[in-house]
Each structure stands twice: as C-alpha cells, then as structure tokens.
C-alpha atoms as a PDB file:
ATOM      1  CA  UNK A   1    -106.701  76.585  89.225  1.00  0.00           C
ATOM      2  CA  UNK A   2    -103.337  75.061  90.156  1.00  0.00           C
ATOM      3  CA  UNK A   3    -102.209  74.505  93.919  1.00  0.00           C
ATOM      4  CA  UNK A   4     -99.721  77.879  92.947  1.00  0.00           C
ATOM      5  CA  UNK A   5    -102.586  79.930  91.492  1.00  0.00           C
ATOM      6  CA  UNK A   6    -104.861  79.338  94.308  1.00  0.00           C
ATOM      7  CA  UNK A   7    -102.355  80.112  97.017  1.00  0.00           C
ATOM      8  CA  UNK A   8    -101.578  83.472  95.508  1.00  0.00           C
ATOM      9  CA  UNK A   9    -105.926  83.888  95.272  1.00  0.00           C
ATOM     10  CA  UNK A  10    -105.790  83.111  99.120  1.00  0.00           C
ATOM     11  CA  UNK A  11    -102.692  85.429  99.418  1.00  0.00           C
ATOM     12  CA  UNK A  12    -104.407  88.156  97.674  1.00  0.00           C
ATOM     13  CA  UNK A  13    -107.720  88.069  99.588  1.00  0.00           C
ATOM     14  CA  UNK A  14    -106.122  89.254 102.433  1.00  0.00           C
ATOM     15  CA  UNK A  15    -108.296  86.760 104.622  1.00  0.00           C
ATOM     16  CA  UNK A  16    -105.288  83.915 105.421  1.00  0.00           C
ATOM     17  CA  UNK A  17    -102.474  84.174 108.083  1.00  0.00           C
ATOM     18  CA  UNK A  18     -99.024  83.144 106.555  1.00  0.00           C
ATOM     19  CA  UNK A  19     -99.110  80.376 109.292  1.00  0.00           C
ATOM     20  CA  UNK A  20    -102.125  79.257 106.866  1.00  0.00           C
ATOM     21  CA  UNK A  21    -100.976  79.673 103.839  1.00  0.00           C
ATOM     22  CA  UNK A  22     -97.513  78.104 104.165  1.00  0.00           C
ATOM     23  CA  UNK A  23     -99.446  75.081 105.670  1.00  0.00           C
ATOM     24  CA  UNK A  24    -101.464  74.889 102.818  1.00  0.00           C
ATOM     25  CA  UNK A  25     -98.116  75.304 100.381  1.00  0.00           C
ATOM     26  CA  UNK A  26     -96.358  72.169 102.328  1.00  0.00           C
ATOM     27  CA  UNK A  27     -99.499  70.330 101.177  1.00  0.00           C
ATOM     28  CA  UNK A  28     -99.923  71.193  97.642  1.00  0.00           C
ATOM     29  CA  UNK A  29     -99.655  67.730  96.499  1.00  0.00           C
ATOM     30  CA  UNK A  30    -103.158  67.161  98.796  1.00  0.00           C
ATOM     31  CA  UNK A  31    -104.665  70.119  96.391  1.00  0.00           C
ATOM     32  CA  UNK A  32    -107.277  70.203  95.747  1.00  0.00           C
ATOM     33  CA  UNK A  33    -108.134  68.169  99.122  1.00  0.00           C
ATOM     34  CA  UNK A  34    -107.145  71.571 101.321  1.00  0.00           C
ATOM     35  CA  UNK A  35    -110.358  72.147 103.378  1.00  0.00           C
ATOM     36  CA  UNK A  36    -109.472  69.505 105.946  1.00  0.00           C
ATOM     37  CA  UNK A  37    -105.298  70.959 106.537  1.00  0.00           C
ATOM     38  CA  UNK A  38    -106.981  74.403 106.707  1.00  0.00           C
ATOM     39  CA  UNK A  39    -109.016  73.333 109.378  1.00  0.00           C
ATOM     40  CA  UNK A  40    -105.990  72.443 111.045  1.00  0.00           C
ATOM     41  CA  UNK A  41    -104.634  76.010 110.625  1.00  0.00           C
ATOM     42  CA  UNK A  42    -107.767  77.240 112.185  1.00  0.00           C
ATOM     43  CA  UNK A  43    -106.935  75.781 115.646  1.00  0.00           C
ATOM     44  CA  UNK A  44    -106.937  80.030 117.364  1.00  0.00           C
ATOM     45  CA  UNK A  45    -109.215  81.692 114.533  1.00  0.00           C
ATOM     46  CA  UNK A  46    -112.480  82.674 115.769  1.00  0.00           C
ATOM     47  CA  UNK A  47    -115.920  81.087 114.752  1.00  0.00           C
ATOM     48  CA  UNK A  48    -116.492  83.788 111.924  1.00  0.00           C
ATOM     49  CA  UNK A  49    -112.748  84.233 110.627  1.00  0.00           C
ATOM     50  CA  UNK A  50    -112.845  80.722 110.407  1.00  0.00           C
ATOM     51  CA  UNK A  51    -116.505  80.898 108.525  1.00  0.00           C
ATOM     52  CA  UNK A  52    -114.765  83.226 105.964  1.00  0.00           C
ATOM     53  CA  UNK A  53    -111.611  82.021 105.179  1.00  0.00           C
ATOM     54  CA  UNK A  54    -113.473  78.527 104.335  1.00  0.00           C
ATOM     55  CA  UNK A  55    -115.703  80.670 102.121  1.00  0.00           C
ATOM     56  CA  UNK A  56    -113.033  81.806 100.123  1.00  0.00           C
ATOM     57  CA  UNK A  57    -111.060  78.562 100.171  1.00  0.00           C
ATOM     58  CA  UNK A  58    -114.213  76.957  98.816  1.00  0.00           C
ATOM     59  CA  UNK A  59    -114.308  79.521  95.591  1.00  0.00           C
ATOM     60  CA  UNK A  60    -111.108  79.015  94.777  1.00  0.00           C
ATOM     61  CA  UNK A  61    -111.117  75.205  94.536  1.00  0.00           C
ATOM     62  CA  UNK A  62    -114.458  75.606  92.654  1.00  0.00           C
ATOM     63  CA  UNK A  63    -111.991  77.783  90.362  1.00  0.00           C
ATOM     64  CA  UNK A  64    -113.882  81.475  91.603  1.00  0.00           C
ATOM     65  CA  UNK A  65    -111.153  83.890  91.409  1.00  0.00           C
ATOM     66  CA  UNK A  66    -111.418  86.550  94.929  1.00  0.00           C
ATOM     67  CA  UNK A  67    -109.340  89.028  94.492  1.00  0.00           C
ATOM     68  CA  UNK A  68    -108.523  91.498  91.455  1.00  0.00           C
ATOM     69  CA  UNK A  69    -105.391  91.049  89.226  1.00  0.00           C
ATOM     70  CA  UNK A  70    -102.335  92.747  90.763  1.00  0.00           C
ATOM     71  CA  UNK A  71    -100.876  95.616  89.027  1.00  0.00           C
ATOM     72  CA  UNK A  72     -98.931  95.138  85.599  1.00  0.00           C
ATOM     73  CA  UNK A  73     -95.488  95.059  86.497  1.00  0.00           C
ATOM     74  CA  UNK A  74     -95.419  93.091  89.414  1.00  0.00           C
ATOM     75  CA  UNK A  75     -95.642  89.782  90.014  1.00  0.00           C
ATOM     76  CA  UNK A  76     -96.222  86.734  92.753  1.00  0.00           C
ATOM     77  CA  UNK A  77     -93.411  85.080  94.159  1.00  0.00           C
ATOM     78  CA  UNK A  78     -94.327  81.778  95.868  1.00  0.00           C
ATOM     79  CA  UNK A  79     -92.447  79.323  97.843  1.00  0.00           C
ATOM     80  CA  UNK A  80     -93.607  76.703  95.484  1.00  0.00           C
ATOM     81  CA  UNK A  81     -91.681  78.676  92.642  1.00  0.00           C
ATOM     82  CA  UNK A  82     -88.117  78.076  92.109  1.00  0.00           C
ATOM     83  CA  UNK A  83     -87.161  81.619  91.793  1.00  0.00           C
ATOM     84  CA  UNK A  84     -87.921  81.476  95.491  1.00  0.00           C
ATOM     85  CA  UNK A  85     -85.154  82.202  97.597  1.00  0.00           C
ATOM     86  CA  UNK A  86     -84.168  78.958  99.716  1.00  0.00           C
ATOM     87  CA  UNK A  87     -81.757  80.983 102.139  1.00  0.00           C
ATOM     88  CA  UNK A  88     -85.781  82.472 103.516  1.00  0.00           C
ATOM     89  CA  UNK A  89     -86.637  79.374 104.112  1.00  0.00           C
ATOM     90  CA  UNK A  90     -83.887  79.160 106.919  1.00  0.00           C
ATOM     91  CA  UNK A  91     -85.973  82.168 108.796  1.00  0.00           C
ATOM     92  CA  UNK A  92     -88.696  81.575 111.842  1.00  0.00           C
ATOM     93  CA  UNK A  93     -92.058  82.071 109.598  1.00  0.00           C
ATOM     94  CA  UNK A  94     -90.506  82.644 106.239  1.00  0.00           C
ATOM     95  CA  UNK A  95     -93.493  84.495 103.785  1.00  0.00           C
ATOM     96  CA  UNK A  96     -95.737  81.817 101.694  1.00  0.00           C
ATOM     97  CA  UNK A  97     -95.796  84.164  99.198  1.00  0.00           C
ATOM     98  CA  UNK A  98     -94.041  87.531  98.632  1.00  0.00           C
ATOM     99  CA  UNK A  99     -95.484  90.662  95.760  1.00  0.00           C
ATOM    100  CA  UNK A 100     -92.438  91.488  94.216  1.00  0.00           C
ATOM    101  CA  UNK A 101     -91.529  94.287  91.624  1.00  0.00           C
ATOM    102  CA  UNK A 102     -88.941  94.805  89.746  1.00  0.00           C
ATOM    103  CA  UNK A 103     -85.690  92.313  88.810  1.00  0.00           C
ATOM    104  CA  UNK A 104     -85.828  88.936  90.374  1.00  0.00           C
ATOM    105  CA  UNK A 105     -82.921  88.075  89.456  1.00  0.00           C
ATOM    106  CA  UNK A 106     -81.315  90.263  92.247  1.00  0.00           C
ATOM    107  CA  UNK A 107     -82.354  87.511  94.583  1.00  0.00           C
ATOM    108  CA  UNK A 108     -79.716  85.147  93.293  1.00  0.00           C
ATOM    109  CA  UNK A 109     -76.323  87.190  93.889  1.00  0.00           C
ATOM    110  CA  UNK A 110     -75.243  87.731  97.049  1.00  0.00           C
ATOM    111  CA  UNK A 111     -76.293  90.307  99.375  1.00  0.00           C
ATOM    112  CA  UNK A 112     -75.490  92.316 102.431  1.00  0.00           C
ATOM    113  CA  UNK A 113     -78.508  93.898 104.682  1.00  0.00           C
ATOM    114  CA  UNK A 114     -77.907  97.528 106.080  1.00  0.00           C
ATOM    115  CA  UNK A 115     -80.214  98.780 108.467  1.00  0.00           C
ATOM    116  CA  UNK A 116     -79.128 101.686 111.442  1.00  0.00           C
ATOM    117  CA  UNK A 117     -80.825 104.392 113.169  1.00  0.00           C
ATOM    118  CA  UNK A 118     -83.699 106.474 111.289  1.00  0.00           C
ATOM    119  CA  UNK A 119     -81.920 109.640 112.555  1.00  0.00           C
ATOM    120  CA  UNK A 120     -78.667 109.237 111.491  1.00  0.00           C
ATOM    121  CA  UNK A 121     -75.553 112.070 112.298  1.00  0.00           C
ATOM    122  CA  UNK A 122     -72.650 112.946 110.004  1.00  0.00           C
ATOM    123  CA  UNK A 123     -70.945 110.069 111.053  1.00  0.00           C
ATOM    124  CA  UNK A 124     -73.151 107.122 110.307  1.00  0.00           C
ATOM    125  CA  UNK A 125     -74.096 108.927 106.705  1.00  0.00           C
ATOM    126  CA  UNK A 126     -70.000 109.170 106.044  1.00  0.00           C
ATOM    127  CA  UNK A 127     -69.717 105.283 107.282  1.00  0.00           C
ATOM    128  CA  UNK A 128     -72.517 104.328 104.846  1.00  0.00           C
ATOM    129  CA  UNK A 129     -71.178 106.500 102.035  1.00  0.00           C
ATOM    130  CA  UNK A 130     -67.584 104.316 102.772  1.00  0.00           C
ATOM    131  CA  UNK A 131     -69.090 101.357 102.624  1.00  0.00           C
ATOM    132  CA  UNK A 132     -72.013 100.727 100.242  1.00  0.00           C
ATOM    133  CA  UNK A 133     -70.047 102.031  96.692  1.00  0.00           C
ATOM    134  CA  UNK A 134     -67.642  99.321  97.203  1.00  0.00           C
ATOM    135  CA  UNK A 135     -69.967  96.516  98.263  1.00  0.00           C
ATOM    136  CA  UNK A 136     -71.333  97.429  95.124  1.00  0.00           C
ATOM    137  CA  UNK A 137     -68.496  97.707  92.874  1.00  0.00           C
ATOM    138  CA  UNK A 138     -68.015  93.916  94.281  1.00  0.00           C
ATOM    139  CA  UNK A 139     -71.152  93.252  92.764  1.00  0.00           C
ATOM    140  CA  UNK A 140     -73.051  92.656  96.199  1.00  0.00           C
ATOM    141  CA  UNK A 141     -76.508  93.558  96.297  1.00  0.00           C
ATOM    142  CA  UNK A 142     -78.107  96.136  99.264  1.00  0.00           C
ATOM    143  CA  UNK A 143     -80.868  95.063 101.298  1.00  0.00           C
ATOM    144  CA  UNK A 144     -82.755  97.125 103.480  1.00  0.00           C
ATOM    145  CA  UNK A 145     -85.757  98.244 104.855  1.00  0.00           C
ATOM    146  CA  UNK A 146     -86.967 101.846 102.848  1.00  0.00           C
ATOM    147  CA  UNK A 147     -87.347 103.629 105.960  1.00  0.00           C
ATOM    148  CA  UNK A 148     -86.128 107.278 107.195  1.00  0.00           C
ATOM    149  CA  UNK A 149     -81.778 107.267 107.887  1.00  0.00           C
ATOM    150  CA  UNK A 150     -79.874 104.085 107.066  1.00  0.00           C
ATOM    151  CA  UNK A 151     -82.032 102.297 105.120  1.00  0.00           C
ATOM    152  CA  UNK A 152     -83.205 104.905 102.340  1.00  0.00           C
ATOM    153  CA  UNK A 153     -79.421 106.105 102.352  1.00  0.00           C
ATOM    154  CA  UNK A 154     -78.158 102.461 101.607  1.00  0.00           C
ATOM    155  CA  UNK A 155     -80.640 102.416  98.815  1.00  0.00           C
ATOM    156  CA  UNK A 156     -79.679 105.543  97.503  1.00  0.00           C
ATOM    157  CA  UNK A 157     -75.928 104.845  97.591  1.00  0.00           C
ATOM    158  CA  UNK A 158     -76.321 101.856  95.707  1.00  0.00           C
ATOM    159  CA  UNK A 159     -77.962 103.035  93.274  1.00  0.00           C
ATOM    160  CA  UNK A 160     -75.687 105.879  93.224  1.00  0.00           C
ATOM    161  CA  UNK A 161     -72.566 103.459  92.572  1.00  0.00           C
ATOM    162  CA  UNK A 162     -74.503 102.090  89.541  1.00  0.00           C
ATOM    163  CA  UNK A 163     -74.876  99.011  92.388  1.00  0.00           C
ATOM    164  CA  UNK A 164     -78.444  96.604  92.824  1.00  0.00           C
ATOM    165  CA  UNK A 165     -80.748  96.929  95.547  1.00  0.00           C
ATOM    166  CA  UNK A 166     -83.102  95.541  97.219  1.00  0.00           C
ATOM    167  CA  UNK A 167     -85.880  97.233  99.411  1.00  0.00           C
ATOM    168  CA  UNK A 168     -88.255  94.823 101.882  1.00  0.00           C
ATOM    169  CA  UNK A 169     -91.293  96.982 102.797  1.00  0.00           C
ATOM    170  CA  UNK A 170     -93.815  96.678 105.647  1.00  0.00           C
ATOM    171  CA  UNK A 171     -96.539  97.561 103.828  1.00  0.00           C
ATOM    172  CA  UNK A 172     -98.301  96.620 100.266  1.00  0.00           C
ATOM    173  CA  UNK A 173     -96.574  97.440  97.221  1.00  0.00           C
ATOM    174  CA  UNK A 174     -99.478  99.975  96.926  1.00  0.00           C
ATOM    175  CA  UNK A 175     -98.588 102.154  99.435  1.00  0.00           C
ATOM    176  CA  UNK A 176     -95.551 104.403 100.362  1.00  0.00           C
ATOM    177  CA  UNK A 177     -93.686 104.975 103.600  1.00  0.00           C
ATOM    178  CA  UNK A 178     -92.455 106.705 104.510  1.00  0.00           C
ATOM    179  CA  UNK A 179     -94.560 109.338 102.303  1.00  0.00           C
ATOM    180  CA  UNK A 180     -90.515 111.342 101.228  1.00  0.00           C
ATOM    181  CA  UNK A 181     -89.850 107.879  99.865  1.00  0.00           C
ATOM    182  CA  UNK A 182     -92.438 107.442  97.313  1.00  0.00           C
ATOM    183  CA  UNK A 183     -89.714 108.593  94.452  1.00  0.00           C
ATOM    184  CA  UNK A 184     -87.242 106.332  95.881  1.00  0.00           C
ATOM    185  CA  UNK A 185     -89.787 103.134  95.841  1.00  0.00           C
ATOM    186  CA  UNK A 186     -91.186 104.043  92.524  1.00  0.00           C
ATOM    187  CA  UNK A 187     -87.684 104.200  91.150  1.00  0.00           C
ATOM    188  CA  UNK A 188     -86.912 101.111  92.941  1.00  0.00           C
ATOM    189  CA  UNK A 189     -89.883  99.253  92.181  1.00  0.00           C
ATOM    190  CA  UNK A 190     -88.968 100.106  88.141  1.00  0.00           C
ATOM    191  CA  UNK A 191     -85.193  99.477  88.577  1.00  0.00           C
ATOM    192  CA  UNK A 192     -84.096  97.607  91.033  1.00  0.00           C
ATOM    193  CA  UNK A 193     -86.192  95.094  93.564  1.00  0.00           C
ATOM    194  CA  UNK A 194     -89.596  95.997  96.169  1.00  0.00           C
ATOM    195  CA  UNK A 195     -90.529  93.300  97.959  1.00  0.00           C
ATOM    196  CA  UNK A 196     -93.457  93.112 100.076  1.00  0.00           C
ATOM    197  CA  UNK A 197     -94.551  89.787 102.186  1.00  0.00           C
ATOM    198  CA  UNK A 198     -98.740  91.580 102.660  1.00  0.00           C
ATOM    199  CA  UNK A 199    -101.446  92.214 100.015  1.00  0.00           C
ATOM    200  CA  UNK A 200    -101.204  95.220  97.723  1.00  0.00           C
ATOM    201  CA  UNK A 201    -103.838  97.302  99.551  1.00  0.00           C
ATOM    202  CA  UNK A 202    -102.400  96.826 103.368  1.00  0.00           C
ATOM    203  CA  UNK A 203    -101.771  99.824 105.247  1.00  0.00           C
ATOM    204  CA  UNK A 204     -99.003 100.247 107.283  1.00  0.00           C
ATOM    205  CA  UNK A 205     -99.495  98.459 110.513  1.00  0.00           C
ATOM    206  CA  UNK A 206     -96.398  98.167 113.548  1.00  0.00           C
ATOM    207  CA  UNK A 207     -96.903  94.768 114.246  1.00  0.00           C
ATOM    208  CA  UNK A 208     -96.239  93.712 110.126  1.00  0.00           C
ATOM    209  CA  UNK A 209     -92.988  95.492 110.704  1.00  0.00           C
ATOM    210  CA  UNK A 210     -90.900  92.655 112.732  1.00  0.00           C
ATOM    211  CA  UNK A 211     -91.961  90.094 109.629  1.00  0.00           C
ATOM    212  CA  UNK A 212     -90.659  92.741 107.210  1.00  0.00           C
ATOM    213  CA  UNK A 213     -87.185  92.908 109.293  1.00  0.00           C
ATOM    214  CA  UNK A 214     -87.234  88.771 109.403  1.00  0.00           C
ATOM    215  CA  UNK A 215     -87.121  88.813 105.658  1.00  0.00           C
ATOM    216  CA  UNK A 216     -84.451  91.349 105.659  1.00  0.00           C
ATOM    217  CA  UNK A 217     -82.656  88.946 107.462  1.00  0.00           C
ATOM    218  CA  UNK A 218     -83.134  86.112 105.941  1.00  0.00           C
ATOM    219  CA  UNK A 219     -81.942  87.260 102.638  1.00  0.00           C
ATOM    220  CA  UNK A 220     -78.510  89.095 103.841  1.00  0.00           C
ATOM    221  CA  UNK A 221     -75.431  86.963 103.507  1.00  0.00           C
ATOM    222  CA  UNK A 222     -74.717  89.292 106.190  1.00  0.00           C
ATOM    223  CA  UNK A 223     -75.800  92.130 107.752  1.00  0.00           C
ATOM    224  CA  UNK A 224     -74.794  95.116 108.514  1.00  0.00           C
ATOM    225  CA  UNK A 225     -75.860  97.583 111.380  1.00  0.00           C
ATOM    226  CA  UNK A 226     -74.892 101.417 110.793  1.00  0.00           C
ATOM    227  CA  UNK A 227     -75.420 103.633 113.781  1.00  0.00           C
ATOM    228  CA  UNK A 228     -77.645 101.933 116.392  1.00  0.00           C
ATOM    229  CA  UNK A 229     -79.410 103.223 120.150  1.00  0.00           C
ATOM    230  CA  UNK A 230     -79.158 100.498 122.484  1.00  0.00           C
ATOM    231  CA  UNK A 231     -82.651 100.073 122.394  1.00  0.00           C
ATOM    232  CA  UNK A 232     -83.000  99.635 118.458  1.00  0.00           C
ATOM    233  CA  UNK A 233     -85.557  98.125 116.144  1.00  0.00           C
ATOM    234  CA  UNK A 234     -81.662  97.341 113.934  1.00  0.00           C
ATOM    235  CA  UNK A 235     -80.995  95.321 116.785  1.00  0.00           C
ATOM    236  CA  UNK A 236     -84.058  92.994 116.643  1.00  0.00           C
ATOM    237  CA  UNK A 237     -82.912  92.806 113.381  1.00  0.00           C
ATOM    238  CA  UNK A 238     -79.634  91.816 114.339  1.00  0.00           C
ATOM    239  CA  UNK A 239     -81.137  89.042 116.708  1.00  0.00           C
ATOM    240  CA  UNK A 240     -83.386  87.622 113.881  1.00  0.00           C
ATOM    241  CA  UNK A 241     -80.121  87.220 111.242  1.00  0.00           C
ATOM    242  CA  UNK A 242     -78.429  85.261 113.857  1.00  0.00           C
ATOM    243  CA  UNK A 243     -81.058  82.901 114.890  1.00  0.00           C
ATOM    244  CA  UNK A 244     -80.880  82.142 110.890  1.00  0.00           C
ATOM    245  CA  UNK A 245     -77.573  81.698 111.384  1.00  0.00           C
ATOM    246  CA  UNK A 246     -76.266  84.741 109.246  1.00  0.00           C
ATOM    247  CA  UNK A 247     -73.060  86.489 110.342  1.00  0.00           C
ATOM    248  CA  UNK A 248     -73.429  89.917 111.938  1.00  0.00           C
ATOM    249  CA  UNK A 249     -71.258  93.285 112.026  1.00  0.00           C
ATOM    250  CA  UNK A 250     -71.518  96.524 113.247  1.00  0.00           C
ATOM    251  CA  UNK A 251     -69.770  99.676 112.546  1.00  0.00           C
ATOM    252  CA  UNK A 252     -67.819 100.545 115.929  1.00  0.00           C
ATOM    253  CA  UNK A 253     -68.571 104.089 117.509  1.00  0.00           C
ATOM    254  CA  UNK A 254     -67.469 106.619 120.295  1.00  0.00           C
ATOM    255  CA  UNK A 255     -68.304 105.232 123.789  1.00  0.00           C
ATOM    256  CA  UNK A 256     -70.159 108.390 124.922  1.00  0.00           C
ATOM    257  CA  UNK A 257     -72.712 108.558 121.378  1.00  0.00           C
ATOM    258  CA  UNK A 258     -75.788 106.856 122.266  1.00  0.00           C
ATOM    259  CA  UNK A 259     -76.037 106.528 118.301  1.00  0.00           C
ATOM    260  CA  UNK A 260     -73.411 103.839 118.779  1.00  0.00           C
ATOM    261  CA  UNK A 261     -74.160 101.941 121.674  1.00  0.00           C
ATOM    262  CA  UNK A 262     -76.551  99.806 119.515  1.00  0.00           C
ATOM    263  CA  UNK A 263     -73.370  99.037 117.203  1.00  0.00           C
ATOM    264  CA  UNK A 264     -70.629  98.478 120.067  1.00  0.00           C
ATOM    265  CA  UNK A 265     -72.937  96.173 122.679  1.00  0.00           C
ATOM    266  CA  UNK A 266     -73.046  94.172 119.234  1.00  0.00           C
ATOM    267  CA  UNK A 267     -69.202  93.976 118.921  1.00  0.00           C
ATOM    268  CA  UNK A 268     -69.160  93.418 122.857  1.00  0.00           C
ATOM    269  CA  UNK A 269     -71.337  90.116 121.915  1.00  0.00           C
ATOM    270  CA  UNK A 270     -68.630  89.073 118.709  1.00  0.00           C
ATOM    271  CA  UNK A 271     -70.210  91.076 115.799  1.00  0.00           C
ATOM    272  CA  UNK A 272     -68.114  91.761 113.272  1.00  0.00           C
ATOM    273  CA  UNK A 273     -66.143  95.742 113.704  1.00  0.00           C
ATOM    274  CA  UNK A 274     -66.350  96.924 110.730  1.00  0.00           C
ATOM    275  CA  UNK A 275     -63.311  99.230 109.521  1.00  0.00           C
ATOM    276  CA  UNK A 276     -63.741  99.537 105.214  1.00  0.00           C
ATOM    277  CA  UNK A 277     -65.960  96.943 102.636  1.00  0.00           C
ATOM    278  CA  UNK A 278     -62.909  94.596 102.760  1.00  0.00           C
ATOM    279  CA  UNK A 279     -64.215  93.654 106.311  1.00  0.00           C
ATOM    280  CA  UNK A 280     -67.051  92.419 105.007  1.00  0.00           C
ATOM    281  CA  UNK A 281     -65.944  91.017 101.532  1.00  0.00           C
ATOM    282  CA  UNK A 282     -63.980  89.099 103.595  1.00  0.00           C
ATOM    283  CA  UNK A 283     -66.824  87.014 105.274  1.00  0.00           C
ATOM    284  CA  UNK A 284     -69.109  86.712 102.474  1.00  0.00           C
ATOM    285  CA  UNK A 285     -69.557  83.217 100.404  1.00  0.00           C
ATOM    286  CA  UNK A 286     -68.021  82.952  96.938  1.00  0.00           C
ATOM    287  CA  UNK A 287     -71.425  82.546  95.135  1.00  0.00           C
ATOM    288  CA  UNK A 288     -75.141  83.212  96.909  1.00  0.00           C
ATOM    289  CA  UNK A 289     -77.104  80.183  98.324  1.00  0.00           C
END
C-alpha cells in the first residue's frame, strides 16, 4: 500500500480520530515510518485505544487490508488528492479524508451554503424558493446540511431549477437522516454530491454534527442563513464560516418572529441583508478557489 491507500484503510476502520489521521497525512513522505508520529497523536488516547489503533496501523504497513471495500459508486476523497478542496483546508480541523458520492466535480464551481431553521413558516420557504432558482441559474452550486426545513428545501430547489447541489451529512453515507430524506439522499447521492467526513457504517451521533456544519462552511463562498431562533445550530454555523474567513448573510425578518431573530442579531453584527440572489451574486468571487 501507498501512504493514500493506507490512510483511507485507517479511515475506514473507524479506529483513528481525524486529529490522527490528518497527522499522519502531513507526514506521508515519512510512510511507511508512521508508528512513531502516531504515537504522537496518541498523547489523550487511553492504554487500549492506543493498543488498537497500533494494531491496525501495523496491518496496514505490513499491506493487511482492515476494512471491507466501500460501496460501488462512491469513492475516497483524501487531502493528499488533488481533487481535494483547498478552500477546507482554511477550516479549524478540516476532514483527512471525506466518502463522497456522486459528481466531484461540483467541488470546483463556486458555491453558496444555506442552512435555517428545521421548522420553517411560509415565509422562510417563499425566501428560499426566491433565492435558490437564481443562484442556480448563475450556475452556483447549493450546499447544505440534508436535514428537516432549510436544508432539504435548498436541496430540493436546486435541483428543481435544473441547479447542482451539494449535501454534507453527519452520518455515514450508509445511513439516512433524517429517515423522510432517504429519497432525497439517494437521488442526491446518484445525481448530484453526498459528502460524508465518518465511515460508511456510523450512526448518527450529536457530537459528529458540529464537524459536519464546519465542512459546510468551509466549502461556501458564502453562506447563507434562512430563518434562524436566536439560539440556532445555523448560527454556530454562521460563527464557523467566519472564523474561515467566509462572508456571511442573512435574510432580514419581522422584529417580533422569533424565527428571525437568529437572521437579524446576524445583520445587527454586519451580515449581509439579503433582499433577491443579486445580493449575493454580488459578493461572490469570479471563479471558485
């Protein structure tokens, strides 16, 4: 095995941190010396993780494969590839490898994230049915998140305006949620772009979640916040695209609809009010880094 092939057998086993593996992936030229830099990665494992991940590490440099082959379709996306995405690598942990299926090519054009509340009203599915179409008659890909509300409705509108997509899951590519959404990923996974930063087999789990909305930052030229409580998992979101340094905007609300506050503290701290697409159009780059 090559330093790429045995980071994706790591990857797959499900046994190695992403802390881990990316160490290991800033040291491929060391391969197949890696035993002593993940010892260094081992610094708050306990005694018998530690026993276990050296296990595997030792099959794989003896050329052992340890995990099965991931489903046809699908493929490994590592940031020793050149397909991989450099703007991630401008995000706090950015994944060592990510199971992709579907067209990577949608990670070269450029992109606007829109995530909101996962119980949308009237208003915030009339805002996202505004703004998506023309995004994607611009030839902007959608990024979001597959869950319930703003994110399955982005999706759906994009692929709706004959636009590209891209969904950024929580999960493995082997599971589905939210369970209503299996269609939409399946369709997605075929068509347009799943991405998922875990092992195929990993269950939904709420502390993978915040990694799943780092990528979704990371790969938005912008992004976008539909409909938002002041207390908001879109916010966090909104927080992790500007410590990577992406521009931010928020559809403005009514004062009194907590379904807004989220949006208008946003614009209170210089997010960008969104009014049509041109708003945004305006503020993305000519070509996608």
């Amino acid at each position: 095995m090559d330093a790429r092939t045995s980071l994706c057998q790591l990857f797959l086993s499900g046994a190695f941190t992403n802390y881990q593996l990316l160490l290991l992936a800033r040291h491929a030229a060391d391969f197949p010396h890696w035993q002593p830099w993940l010892a260094a990665g081992q610094r708050r494992t306990k005694p018998a993780k530690c026993a276990q991940q050296t296990a595997i590490l030792t099959a794989v440099l003896a050329d052992r494969p340890v995990a099965p082959p991931i489903a046809a379709g699908t493929q490994l996306l590592t940031v020793l590839d050149s397909a991989y995405p450099l703007r991630l690598l401008e995000i706090y942990d950015p994944p060592a490898v990510l199971h992709c299926a579907g067209h990577l090519a949608l990670l070269t054009q450029r992109t606007v994230g829109v995530v909101g509340t996962r119980t949308c009203s009237a208003y915030g599915q009339a805002a996202a049915a505004a703004l998506v179409p023309p995004l994607c008659a611009a030839d902007v890909v959608i990024v979001s998140g597959l869950a319930r509300g703003i994110d399955s409705l982005a999706h759906r509108l994009a692929m709706g305006a004959a636009g590209s997509t891209i969904g950024v899951i929580g999960n493995g590519l082997t599971h589905f949620y939210s369970r209503e959404h299996t269609a939409l990923q399946q369709v997605m996974m075929h068509d347009q772009l799943v991405l998922s930063p875990f092992p195929p087999t990993t269950p939904p789990r709420p502390y993978q979640f915040p990694q799943r909305n780092r990528i979704i930052a990371g790969l938005s030229h912008t992004l976008l916040v539909i409909e938002a409580r002041e207390r908001s998992g879109s916010l966090i979101t909104a927080s992790l695209a500007q410590d990577a340094n992406r521009l931010v905007a928020a559809v403005p609300g009514r004062i009194c609809d907590p379904l807004s506050a989220g949006c208008n503290a946003l614009i209170a701290d210089g997010a960008i009010p969104v009014r049509s697409a041109a708003d945004l159009l305006r503020e993305l780059p000519d070509k996608a880094f």
